[in-house]
Protein backbone atom coordinates (compact mmCIF):
# COMPACT_ATOMS: atom_id res chain seq x y z
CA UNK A 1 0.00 0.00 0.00
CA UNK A 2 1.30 3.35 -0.92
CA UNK A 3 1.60 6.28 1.51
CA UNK A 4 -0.75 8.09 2.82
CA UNK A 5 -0.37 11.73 0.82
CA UNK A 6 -4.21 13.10 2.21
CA UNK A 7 -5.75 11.90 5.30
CA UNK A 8 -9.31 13.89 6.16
CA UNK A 9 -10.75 12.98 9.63
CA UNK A 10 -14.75 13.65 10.50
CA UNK A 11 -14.56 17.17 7.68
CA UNK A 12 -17.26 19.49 8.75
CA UNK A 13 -17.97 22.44 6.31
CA UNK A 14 -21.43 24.12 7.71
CA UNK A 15 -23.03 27.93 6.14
CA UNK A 16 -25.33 30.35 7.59
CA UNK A 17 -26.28 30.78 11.10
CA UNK A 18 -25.08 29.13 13.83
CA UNK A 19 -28.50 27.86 15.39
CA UNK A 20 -29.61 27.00 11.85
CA UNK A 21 -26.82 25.62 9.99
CA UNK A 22 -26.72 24.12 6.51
CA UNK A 23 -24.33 21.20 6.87
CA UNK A 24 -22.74 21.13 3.35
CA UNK A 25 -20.04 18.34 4.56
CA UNK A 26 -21.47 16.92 7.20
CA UNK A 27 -18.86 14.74 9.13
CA UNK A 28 -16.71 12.97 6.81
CA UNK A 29 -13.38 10.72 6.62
CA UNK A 30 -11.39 9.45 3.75
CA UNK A 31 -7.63 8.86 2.84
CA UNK A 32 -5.84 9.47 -0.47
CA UNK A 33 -2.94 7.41 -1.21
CA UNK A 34 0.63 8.69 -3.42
CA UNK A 35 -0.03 8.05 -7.16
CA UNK A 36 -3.87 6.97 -7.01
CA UNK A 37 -7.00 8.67 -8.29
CA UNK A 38 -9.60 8.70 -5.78
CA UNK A 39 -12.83 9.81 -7.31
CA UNK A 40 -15.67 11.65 -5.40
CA UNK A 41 -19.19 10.92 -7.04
CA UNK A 42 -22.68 12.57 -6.28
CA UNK A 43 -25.81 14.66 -7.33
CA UNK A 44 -25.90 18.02 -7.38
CA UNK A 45 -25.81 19.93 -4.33
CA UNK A 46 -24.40 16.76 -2.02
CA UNK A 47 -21.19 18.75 -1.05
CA UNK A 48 -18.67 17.18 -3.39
CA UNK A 49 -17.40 20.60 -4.90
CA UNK A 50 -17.81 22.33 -1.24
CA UNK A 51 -15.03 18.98 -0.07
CA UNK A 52 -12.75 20.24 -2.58
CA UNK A 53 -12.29 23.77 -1.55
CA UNK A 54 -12.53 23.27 2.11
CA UNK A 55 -8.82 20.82 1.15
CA UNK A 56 -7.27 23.34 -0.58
CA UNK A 57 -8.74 26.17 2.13
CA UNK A 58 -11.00 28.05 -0.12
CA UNK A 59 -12.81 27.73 3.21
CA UNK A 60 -12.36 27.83 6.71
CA UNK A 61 -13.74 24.05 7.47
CA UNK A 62 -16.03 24.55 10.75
CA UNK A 63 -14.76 21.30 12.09
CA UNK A 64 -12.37 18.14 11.50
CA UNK A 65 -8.81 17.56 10.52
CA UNK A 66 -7.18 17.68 7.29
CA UNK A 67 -3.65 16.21 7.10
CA UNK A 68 -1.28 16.58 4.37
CA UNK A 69 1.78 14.35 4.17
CA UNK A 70 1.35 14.22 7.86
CA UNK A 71 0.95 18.09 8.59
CA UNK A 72 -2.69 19.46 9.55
CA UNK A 73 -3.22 22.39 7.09
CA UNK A 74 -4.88 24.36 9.68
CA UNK A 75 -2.27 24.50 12.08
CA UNK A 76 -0.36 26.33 8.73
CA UNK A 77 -0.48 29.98 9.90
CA UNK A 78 3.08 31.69 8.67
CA UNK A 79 3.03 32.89 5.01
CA UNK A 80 6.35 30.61 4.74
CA UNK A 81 4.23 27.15 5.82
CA UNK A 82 1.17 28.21 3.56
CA UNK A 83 2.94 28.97 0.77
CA UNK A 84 4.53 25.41 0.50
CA UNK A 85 0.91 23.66 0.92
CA UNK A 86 -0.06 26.10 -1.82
CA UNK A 87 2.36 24.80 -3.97
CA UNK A 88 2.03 21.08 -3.68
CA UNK A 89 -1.74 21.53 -3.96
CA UNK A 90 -3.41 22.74 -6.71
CA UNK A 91 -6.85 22.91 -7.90
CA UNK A 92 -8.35 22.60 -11.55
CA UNK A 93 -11.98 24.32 -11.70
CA UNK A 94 -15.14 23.22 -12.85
CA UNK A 95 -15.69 26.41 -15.23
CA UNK A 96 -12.86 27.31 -18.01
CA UNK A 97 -15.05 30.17 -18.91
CA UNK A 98 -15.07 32.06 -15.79
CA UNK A 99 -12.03 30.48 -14.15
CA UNK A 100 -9.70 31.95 -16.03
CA UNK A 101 -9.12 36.30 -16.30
CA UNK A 102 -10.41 37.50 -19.70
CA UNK A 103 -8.38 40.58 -19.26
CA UNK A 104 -4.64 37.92 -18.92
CA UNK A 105 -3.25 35.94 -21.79
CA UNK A 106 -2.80 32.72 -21.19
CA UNK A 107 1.05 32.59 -20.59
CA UNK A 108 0.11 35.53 -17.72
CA UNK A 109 -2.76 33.26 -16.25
CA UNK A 110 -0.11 30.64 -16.34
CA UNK A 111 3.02 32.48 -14.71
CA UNK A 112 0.97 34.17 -12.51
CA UNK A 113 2.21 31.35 -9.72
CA UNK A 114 5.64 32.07 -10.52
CA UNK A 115 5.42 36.07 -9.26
CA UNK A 116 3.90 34.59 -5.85
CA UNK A 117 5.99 32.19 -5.14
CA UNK A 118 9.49 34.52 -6.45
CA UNK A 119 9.96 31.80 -9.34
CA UNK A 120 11.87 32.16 -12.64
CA UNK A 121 12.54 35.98 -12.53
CA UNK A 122 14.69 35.15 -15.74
CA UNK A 123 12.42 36.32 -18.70
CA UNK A 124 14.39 33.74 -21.08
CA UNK A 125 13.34 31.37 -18.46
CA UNK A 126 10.45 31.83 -17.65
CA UNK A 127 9.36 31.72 -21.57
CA UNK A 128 10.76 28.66 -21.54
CA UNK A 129 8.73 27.35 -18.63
CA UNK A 130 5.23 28.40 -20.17
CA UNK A 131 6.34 27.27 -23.70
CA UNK A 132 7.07 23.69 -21.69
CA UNK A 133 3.74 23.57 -19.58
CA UNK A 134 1.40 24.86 -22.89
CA UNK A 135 3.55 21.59 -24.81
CA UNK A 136 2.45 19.24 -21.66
CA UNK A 137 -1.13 20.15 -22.09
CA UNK A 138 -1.16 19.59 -25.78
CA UNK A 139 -1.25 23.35 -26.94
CA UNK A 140 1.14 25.15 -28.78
CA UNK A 141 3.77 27.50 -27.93
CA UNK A 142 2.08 30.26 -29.52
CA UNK A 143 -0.83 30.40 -27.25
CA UNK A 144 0.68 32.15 -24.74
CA UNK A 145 0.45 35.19 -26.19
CA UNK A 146 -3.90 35.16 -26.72
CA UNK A 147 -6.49 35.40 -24.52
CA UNK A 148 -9.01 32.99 -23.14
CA UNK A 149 -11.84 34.43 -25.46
CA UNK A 150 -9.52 33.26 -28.21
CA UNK A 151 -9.62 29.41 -27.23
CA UNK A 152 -12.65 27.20 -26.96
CA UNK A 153 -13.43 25.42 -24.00
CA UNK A 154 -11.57 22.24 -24.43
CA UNK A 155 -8.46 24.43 -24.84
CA UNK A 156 -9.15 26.92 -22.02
CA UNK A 157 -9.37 24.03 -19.57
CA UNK A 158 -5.99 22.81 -20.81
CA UNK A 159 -5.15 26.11 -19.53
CA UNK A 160 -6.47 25.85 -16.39
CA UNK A 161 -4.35 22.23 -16.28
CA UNK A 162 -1.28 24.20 -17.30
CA UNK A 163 -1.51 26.80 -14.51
CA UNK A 164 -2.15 23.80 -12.13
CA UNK A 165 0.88 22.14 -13.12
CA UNK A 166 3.10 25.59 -12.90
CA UNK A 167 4.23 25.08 -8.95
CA UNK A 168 5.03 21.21 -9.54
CA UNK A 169 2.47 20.00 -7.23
CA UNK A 170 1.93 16.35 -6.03
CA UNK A 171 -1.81 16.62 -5.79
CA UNK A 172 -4.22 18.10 -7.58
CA UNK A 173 -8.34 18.89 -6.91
CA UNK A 174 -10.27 18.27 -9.90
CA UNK A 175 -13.36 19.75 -9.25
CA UNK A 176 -16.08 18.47 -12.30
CA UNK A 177 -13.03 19.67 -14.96
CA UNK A 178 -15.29 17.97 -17.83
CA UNK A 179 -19.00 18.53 -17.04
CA UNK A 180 -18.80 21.77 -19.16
CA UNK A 181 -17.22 20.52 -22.20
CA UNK A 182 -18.91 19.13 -25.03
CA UNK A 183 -18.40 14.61 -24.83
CA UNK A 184 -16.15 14.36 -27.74
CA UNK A 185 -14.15 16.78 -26.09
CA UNK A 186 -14.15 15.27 -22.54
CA UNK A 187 -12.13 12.07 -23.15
CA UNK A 188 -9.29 14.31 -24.40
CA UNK A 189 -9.24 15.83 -21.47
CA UNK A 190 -9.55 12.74 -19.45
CA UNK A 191 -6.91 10.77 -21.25
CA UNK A 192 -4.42 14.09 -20.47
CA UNK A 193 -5.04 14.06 -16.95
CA UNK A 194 -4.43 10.24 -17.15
CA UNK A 195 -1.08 10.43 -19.11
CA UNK A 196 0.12 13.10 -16.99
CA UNK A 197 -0.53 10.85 -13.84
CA UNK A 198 1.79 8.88 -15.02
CA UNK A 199 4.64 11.15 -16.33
CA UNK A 200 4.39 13.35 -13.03
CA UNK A 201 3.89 10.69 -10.50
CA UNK A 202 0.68 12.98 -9.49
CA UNK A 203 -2.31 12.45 -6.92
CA UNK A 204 -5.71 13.09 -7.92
CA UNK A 205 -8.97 13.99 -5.72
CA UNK A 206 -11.32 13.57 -8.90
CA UNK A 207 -14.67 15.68 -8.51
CA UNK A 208 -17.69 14.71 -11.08
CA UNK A 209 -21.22 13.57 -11.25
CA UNK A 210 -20.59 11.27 -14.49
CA UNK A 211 -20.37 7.93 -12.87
CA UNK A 212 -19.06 6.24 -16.06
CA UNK A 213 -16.31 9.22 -16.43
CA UNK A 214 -15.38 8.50 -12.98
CA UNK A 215 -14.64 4.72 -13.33
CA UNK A 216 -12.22 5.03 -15.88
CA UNK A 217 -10.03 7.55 -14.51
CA UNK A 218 -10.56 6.24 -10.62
CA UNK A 219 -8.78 3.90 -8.67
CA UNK A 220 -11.02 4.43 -5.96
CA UNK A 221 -14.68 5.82 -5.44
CA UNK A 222 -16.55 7.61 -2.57
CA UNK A 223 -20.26 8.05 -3.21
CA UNK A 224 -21.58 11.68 -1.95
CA UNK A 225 -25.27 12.06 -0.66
CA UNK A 226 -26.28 15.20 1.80
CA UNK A 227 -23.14 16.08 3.20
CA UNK A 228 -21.90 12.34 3.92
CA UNK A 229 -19.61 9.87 2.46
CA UNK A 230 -21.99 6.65 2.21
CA UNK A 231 -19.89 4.28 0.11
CA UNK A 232 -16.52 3.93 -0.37
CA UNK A 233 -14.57 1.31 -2.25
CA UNK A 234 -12.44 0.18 -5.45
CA UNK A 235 -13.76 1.00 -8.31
CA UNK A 236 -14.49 -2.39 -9.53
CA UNK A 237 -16.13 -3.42 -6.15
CA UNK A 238 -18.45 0.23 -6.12
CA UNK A 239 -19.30 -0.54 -9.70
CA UNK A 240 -20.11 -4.81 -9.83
CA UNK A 241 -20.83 -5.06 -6.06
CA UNK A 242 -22.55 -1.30 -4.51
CA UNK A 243 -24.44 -2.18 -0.95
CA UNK A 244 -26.21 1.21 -0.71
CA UNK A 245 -29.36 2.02 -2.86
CA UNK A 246 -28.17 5.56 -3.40
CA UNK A 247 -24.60 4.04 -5.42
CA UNK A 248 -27.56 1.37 -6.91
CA UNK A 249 -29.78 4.39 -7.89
CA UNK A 250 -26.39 6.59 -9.04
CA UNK A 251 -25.32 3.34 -11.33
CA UNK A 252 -28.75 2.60 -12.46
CA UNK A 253 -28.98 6.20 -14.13
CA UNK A 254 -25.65 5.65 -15.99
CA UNK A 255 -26.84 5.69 -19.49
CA UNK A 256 -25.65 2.18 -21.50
CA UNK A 257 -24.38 2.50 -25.37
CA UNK A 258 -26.79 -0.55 -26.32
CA UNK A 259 -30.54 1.00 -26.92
CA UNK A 260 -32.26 -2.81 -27.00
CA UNK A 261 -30.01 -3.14 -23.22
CA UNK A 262 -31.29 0.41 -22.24
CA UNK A 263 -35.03 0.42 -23.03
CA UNK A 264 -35.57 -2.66 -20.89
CA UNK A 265 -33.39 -1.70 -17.82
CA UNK A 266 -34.86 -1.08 -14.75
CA UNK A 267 -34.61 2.63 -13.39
CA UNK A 268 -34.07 2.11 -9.09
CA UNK A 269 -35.32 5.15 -7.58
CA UNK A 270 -33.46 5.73 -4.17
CA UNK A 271 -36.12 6.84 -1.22
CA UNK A 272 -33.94 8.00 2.30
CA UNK A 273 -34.69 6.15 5.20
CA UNK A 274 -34.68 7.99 7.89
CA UNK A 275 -33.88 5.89 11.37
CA UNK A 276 -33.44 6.20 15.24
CA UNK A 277 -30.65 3.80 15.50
CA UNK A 278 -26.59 5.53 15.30
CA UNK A 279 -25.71 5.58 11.84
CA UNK A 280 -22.07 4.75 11.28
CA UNK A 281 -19.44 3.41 8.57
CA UNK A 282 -19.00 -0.44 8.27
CA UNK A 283 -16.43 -2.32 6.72
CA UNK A 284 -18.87 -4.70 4.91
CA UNK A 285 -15.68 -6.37 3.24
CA UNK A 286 -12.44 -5.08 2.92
CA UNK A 287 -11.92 -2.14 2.15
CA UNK A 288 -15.38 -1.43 1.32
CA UNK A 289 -16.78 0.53 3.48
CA UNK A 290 -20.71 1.59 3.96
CA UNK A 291 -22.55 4.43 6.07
CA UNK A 292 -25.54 3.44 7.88
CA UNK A 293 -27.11 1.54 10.78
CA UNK A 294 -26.84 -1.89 11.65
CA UNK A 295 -29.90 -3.11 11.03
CA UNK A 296 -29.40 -0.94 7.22
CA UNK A 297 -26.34 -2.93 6.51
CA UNK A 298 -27.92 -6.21 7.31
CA UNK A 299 -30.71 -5.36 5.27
CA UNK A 300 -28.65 -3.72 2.11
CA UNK A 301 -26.28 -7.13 2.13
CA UNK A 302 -28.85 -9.60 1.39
């Protein structure tokens, strides 16, 4: 088993008042290992994107621990100790049309980590360095000199990869990076994030609601519903073997190639149970794990 690079412990991320709060994250724990993708699946609105950005401290999380190769992020107070978790985290957003400044070109959006972090003051060098990243993502050299209106939106999220590469991070938040791009378009951008893996030995938190996306570039999946983790397993074992009706419901919406297959599968529509008894996670098998009561689990296993 590789290293632990992420470890989040019981993540609470609550908005509004305090006597009425609206529990985005509501309580949850998961570990990211060196070199794997874990991907983070759910419906709109379930916290997944809100997760993301409490990580990387787009938020002050309300409660919990976050641990980063061993260090809690919110003990980071001094400019020196945030500035080196800004650097070996990065985050790739959901929109490459408002993500990036229309009033930058893209080899400014790109350097722009550079002047923050006192990196390649050379201008030679620092050419250099953009010409290399705009090569990694698969655009040309030349780019670096137009603005985002002049790229469509495949190329303006290969951007928005670029300028998360620029610091050399080991692990990067990909929050939904595909959902706005047209399909043909999406695999591209899939298949890049894939290939860099490898070339850059990088960590993933993967962020989407397409379940079918999510298997192919995961090693491991967490399924998202109101604030709480409720499955969380391999890929393979969330995909052929889900416990919970919500995954069942999530996979049963996945849309098949095959029309003949499609018009006679059966739709599961998932209704919450509420309960009295403690809900918990349970390691049905191993490492599959499962959030609910007792009497739930015994129920969802048969």
């Amino acid at each position: 088993m590789a290293n632990k690079l992420l470890e989040v412990k019981n993540l609470k991320q609550y908005f509004g008042s305090p006597s009425n709060p609206i529990k985005a994250v509501d309580g949850i724990s998961f570990d990211v290992y060196e070199g794997e993708t874990l991907g983070l699946v759910g419906e709109s609105g379930c916290g997944k994107s809100t997760t993301g950005r409490s990580i990387i401290r787009l938020y002050d999380i309300t409660d919990g621990e976050i641990l980063f190769k061993g260090k809690n992020i919110r003990e980071a107070k001094s400019r020196k100790e945030l500035k080196e978790f800004n650097r070996e985290m990065q985050m790739i957003f959901q929109d490459p049309y408002a993500s990036l400044n229309p009033r930058m070109t893209a080899g400014e959006i790109i350097s722009e980590g550079f002047d923050i972090h006192g990196l390649y003051k050379n201008k030679q060098e620092r050419r250099e360095r953009i010409g290399t990243l705009l090569e990694a993502v698969g655009l040309n050299r030349e780019h670096a000199n137009r603005y985002a209106h002049e790229f469509s939106g495949g190329q303006r999220q290969r951007i928005g990869i670029a300028r998360a590469l620029s610091l050399n991070p080991s692990f990067i938040i990909a929050d939904e990076p595909i959902s706005a791009l047209d399909v043909s378009i999406q695999a591209q951008v899939v298949n890049l994030l894939k290939q860099l893996q490898k070339e850059r030995n990088l960590t993933y938190l993967f962020i989407a609601h397409d379940l079918s996306m999510v298997k192919y570039i995961s090693d491991r999946i967490a399924v998202m519903y109101r604030g709480k983790v409720v499955e969380l397993g391999t890929s393979d074992e969330i995909y052929h073997h889900p416990i919970h009706p919500y995954t069942k419901s999530l996979l049963s919406a996945v849309p098949l190639p095959d029309p003949v297959t499609e018009r006679k599968r059966e739709r599961i529509p998932y209704v919450h149970e509420e309960t009295t008894e403690e809900m918990k996670v349970h390691e049905v098998l191993p490492n599959h794990f499962v959030y609910g009561s007792d009497s739930q689990i015994r129920k969802w296993k048969n």
